[in-house]
PDB file of N, CA and C in Angstrom:
ATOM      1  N   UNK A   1       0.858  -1.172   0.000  1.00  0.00           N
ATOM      2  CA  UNK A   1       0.000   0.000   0.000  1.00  0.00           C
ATOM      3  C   UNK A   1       0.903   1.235   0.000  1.00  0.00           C
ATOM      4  N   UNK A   2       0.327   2.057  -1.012  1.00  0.00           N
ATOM      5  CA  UNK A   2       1.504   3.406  -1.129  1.00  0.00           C
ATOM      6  C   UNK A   2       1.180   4.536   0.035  1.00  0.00           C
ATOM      7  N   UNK A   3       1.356   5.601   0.053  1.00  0.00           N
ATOM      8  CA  UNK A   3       0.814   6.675   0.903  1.00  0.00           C
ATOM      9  C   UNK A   3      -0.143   7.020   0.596  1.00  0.00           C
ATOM     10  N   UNK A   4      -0.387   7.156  -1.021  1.00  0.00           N
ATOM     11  CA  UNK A   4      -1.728   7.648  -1.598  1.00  0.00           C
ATOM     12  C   UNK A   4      -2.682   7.193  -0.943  1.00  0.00           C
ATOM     13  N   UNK A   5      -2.430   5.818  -1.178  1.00  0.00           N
ATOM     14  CA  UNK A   5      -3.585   5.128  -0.870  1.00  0.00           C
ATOM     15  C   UNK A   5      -3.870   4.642   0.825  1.00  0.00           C
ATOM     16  N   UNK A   6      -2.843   5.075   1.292  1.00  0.00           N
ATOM     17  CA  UNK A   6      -3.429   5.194   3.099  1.00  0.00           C
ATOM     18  C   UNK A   6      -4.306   6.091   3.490  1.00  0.00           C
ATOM     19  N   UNK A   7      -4.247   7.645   2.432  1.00  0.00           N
ATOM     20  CA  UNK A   7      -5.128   8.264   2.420  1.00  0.00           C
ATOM     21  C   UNK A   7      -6.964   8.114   2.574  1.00  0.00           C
ATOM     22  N   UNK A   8      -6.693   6.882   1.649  1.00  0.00           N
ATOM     23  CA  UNK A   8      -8.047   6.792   1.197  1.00  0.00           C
ATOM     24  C   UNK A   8      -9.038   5.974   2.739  1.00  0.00           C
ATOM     25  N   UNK A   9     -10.000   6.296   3.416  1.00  0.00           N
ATOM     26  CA  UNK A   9     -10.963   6.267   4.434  1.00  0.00           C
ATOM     27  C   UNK A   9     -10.504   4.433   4.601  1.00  0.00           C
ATOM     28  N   UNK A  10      -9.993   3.639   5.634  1.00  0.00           N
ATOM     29  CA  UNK A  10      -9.882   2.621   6.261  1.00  0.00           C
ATOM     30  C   UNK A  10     -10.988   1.596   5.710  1.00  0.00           C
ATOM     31  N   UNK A  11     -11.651   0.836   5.420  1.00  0.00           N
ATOM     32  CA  UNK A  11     -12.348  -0.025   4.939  1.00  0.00           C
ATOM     33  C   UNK A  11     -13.363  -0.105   4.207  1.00  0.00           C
ATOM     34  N   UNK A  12     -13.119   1.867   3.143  1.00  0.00           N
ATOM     35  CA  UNK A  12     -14.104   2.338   2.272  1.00  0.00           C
ATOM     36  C   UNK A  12     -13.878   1.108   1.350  1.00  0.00           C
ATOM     37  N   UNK A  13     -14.741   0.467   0.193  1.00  0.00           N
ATOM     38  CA  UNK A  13     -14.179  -0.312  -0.934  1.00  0.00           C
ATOM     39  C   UNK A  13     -13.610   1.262  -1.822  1.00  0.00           C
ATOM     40  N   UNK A  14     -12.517   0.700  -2.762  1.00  0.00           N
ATOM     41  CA  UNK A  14     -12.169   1.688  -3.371  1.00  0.00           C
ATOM     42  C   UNK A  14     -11.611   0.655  -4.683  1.00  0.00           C
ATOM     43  N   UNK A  15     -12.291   1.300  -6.048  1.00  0.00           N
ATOM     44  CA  UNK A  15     -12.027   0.714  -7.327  1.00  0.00           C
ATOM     45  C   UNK A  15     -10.324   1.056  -7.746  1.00  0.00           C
ATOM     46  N   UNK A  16      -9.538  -0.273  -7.325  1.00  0.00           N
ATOM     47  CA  UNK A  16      -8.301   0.344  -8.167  1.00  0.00           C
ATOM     48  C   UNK A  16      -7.878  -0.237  -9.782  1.00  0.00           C
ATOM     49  N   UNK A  17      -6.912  -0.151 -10.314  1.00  0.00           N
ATOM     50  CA  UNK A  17      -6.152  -1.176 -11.173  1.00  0.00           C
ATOM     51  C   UNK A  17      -4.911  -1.440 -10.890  1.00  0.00           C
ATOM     52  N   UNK A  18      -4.529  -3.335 -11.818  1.00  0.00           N
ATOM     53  CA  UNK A  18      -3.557  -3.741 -11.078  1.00  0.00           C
ATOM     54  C   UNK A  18      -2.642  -2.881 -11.983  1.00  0.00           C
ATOM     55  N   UNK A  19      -1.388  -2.500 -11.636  1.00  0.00           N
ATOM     56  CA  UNK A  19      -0.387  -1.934 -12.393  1.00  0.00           C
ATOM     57  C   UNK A  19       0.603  -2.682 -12.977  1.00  0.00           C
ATOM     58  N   UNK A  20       0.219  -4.316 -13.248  1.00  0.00           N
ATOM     59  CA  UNK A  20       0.985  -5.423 -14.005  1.00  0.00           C
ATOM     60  C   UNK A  20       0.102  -5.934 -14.910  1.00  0.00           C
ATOM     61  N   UNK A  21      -1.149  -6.219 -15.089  1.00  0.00           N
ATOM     62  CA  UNK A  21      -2.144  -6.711 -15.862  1.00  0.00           C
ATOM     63  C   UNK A  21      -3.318  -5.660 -16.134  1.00  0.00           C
ATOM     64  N   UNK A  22      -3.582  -4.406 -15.613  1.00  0.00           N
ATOM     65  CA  UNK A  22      -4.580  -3.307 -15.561  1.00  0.00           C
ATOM     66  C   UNK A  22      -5.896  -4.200 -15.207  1.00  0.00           C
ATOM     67  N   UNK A  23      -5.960  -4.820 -14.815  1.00  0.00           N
ATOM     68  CA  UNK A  23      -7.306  -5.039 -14.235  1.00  0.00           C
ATOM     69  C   UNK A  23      -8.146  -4.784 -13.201  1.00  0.00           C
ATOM     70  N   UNK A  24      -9.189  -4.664 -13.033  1.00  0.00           N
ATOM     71  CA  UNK A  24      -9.413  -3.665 -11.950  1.00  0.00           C
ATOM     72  C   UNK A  24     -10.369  -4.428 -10.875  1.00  0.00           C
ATOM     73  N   UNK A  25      -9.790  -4.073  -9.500  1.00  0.00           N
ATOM     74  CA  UNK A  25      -9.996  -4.805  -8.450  1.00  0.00           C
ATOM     75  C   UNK A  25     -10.371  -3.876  -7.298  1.00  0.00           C
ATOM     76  N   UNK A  26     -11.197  -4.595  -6.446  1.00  0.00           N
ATOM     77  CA  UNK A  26     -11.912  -3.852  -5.371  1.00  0.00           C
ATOM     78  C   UNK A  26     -10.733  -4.072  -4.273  1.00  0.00           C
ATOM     79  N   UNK A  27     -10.195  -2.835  -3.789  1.00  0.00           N
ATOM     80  CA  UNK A  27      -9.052  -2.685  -2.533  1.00  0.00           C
ATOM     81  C   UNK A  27     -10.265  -2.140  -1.215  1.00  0.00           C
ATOM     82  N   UNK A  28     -10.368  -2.812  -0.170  1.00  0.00           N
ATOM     83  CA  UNK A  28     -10.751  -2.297   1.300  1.00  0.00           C
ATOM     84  C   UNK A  28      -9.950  -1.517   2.137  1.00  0.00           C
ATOM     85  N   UNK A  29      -7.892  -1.200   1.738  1.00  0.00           N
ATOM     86  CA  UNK A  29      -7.619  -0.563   2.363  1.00  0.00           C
ATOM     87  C   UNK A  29      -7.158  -1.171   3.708  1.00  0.00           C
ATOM     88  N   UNK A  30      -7.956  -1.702   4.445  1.00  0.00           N
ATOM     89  CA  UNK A  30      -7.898  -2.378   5.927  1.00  0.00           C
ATOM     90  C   UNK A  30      -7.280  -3.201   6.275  1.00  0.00           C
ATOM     91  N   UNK A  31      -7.201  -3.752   7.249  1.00  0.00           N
ATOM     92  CA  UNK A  31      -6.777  -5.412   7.601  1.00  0.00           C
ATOM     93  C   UNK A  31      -7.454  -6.916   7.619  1.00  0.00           C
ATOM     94  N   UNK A  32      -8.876  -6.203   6.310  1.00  0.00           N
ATOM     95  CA  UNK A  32      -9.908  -7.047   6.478  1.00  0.00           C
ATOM     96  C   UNK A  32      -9.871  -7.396   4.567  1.00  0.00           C
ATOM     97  N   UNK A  33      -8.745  -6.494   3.942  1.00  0.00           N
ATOM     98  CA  UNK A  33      -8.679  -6.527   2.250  1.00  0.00           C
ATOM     99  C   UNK A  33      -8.356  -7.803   2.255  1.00  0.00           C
ATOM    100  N   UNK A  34      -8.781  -8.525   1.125  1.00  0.00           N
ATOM    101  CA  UNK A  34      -8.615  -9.678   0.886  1.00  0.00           C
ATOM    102  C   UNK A  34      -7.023  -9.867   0.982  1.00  0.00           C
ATOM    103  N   UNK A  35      -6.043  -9.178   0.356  1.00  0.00           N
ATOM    104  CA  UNK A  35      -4.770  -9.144   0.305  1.00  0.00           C
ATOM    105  C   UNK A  35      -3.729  -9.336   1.880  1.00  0.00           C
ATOM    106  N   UNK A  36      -4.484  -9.203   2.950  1.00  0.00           N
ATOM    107  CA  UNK A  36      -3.937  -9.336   4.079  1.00  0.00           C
ATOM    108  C   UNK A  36      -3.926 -10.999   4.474  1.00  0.00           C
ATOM    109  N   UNK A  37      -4.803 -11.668   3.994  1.00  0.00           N
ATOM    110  CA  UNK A  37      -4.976 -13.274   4.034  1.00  0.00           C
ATOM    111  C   UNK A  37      -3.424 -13.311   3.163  1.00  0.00           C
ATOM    112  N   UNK A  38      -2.700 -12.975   2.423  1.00  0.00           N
ATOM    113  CA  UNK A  38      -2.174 -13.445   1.823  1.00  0.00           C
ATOM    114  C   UNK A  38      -0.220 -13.276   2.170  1.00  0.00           C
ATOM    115  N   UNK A  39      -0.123 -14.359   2.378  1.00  0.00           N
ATOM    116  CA  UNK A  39       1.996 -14.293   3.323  1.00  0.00           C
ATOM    117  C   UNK A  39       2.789 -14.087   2.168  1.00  0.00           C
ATOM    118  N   UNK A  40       3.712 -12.983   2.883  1.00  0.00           N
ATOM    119  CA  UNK A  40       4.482 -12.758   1.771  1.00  0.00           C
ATOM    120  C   UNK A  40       5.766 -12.592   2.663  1.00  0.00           C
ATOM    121  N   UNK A  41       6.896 -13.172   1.428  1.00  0.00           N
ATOM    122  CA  UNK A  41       8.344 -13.071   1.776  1.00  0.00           C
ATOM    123  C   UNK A  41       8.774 -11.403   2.184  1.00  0.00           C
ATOM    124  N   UNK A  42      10.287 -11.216   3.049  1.00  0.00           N
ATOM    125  CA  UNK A  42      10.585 -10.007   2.688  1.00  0.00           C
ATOM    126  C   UNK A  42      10.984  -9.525   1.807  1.00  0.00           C
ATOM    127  N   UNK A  43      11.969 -10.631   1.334  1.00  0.00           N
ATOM    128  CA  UNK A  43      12.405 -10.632  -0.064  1.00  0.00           C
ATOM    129  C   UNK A  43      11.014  -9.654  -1.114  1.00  0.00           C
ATOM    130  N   UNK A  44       9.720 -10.770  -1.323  1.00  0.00           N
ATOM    131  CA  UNK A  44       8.694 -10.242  -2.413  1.00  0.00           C
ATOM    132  C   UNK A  44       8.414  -8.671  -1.706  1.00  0.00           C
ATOM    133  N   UNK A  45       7.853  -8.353  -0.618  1.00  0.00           N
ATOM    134  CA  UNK A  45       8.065  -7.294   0.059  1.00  0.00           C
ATOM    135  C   UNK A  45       8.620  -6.154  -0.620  1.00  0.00           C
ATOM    136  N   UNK A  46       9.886  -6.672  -0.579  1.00  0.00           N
ATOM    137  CA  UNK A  46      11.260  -5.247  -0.840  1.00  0.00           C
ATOM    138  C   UNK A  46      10.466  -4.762  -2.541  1.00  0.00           C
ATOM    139  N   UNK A  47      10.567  -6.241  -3.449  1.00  0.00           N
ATOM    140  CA  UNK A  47      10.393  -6.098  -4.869  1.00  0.00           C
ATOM    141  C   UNK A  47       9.524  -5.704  -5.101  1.00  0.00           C
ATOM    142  N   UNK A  48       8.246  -5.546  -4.386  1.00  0.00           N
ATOM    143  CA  UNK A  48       6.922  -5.221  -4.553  1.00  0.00           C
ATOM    144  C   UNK A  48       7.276  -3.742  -4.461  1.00  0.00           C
ATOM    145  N   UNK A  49       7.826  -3.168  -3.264  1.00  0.00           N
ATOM    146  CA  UNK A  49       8.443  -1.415  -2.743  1.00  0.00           C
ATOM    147  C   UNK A  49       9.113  -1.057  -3.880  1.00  0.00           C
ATOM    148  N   UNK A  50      10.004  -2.085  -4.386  1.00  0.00           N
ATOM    149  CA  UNK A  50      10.746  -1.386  -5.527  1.00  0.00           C
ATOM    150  C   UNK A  50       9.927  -0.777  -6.528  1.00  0.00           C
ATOM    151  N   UNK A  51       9.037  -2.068  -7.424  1.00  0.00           N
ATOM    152  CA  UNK A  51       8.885  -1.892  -8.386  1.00  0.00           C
ATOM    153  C   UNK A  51       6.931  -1.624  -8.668  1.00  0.00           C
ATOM    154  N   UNK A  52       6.309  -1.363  -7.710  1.00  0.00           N
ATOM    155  CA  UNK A  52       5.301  -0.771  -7.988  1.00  0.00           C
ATOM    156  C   UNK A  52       4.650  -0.085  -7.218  1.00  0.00           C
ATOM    157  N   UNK A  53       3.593   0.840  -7.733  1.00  0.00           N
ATOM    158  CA  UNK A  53       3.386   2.326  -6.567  1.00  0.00           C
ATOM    159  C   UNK A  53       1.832   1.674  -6.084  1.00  0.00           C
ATOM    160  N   UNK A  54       1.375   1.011  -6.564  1.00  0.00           N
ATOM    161  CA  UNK A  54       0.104   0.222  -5.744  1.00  0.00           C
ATOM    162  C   UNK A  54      -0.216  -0.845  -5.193  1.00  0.00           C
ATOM    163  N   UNK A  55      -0.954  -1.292  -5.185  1.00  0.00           N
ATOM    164  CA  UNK A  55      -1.513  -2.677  -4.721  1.00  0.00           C
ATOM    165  C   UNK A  55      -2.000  -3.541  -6.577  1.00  0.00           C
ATOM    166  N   UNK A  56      -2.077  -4.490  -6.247  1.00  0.00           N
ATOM    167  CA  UNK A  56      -1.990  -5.546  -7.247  1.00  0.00           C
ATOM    168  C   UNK A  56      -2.775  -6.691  -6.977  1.00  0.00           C
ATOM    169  N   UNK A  57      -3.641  -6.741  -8.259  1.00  0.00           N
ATOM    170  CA  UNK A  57      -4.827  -7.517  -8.134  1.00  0.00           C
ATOM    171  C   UNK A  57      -4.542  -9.140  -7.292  1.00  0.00           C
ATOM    172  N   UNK A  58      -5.348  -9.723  -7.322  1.00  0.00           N
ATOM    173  CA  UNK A  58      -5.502 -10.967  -6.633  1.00  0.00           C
ATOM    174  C   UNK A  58      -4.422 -11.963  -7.123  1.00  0.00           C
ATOM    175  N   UNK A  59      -5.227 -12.209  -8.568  1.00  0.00           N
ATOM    176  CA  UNK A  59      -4.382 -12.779  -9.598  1.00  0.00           C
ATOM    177  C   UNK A  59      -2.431 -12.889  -9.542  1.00  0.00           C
ATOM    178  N   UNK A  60      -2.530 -11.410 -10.027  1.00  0.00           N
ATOM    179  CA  UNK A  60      -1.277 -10.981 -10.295  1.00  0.00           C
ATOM    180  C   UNK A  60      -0.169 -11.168  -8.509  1.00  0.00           C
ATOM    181  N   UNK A  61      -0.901 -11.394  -7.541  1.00  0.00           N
ATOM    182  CA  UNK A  61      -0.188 -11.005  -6.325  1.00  0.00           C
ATOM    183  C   UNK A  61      -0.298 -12.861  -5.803  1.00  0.00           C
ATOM    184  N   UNK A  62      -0.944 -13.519  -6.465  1.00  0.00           N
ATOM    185  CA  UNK A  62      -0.748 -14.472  -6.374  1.00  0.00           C
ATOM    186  C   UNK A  62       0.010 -15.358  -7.162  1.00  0.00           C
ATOM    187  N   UNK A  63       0.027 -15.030  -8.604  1.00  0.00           N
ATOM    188  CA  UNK A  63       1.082 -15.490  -9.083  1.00  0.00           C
ATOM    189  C   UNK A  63       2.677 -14.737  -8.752  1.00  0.00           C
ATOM    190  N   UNK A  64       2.340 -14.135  -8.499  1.00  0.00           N
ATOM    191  CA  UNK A  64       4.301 -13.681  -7.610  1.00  0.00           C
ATOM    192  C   UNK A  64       4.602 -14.219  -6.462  1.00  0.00           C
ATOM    193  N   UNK A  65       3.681 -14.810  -5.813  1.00  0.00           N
ATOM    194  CA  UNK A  65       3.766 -15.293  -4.774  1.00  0.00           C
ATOM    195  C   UNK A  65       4.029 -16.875  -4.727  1.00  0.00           C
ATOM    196  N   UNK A  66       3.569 -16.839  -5.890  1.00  0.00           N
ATOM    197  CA  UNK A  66       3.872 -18.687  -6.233  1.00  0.00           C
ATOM    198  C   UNK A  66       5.483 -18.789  -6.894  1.00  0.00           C
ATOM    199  N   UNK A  67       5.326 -17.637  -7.677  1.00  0.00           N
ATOM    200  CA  UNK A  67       6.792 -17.773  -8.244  1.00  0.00           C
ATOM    201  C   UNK A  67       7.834 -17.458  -7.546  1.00  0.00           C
ATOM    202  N   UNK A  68       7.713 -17.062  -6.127  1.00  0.00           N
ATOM    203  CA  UNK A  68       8.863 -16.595  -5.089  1.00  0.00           C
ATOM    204  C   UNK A  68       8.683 -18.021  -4.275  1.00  0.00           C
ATOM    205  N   UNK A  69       7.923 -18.557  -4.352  1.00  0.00           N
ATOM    206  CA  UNK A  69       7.708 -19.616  -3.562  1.00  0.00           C
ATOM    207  C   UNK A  69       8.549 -20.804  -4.142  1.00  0.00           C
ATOM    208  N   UNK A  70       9.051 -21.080  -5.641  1.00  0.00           N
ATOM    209  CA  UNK A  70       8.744 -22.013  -6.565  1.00  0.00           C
ATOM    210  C   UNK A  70      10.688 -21.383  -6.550  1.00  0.00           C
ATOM    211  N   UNK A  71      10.872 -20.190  -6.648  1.00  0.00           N
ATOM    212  CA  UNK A  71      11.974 -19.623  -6.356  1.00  0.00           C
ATOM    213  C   UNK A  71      13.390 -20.002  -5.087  1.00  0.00           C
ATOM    214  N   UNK A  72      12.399 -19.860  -4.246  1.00  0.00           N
ATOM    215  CA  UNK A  72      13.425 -20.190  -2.754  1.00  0.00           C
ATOM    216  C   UNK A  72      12.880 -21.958  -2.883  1.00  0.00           C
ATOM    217  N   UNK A  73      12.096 -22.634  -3.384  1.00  0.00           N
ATOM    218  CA  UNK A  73      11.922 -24.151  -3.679  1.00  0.00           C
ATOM    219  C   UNK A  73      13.555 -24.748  -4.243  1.00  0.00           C
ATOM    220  N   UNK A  74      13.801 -23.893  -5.293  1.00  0.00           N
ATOM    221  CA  UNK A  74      14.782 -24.430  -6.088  1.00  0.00           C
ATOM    222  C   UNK A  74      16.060 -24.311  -5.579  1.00  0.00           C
ATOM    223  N   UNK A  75      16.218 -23.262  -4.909  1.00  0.00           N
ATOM    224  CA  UNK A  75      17.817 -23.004  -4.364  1.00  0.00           C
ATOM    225  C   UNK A  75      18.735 -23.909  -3.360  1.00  0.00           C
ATOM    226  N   UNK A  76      19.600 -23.876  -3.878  1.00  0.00           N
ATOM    227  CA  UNK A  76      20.452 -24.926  -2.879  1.00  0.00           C
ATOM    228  C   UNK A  76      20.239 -24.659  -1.252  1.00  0.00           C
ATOM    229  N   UNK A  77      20.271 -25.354  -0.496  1.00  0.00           N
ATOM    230  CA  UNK A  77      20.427 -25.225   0.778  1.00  0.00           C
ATOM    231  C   UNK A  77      20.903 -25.469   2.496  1.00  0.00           C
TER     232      UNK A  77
END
């Protein structure tokens, strides 16, 4: 979540788009957005801060999440 969008009223629905696929998805903002069910590395974390200024649809935040998963799967250890 960027600053912009902390702005926006705590568990208003608010129409965004994803900024990897443009599709457009209902954000709550809260700790009740669907996106909070969902664990993420620090690693995906950082890359997410890097490389985009919003939130990211279901889809799209789930397939990065599989592919970071599928990622640290493969590495020696």
């Amino acid at each position: 979540m960027t600053m912009s969008e902390e702005s926006t009223p705590s568990g208003i629905p608010v129409e965004r788009t994803c900024p990897i696929c443009g599709a457009a998805f209902t954000c709550m903002n809260s700790p009740s957005c669907w996106c909070a069910s969902r664990t993420l590395t620090d690693r995906l974390r950082r890359h997410l801060a890097e490389h985009y200024t919003g939130c990211l649809c279901p889809e799209c935040l789930d397939r990065l999440i599989r592919e970071e998963a599928k990622e640290t799967q493969m590495k020696p250890g």
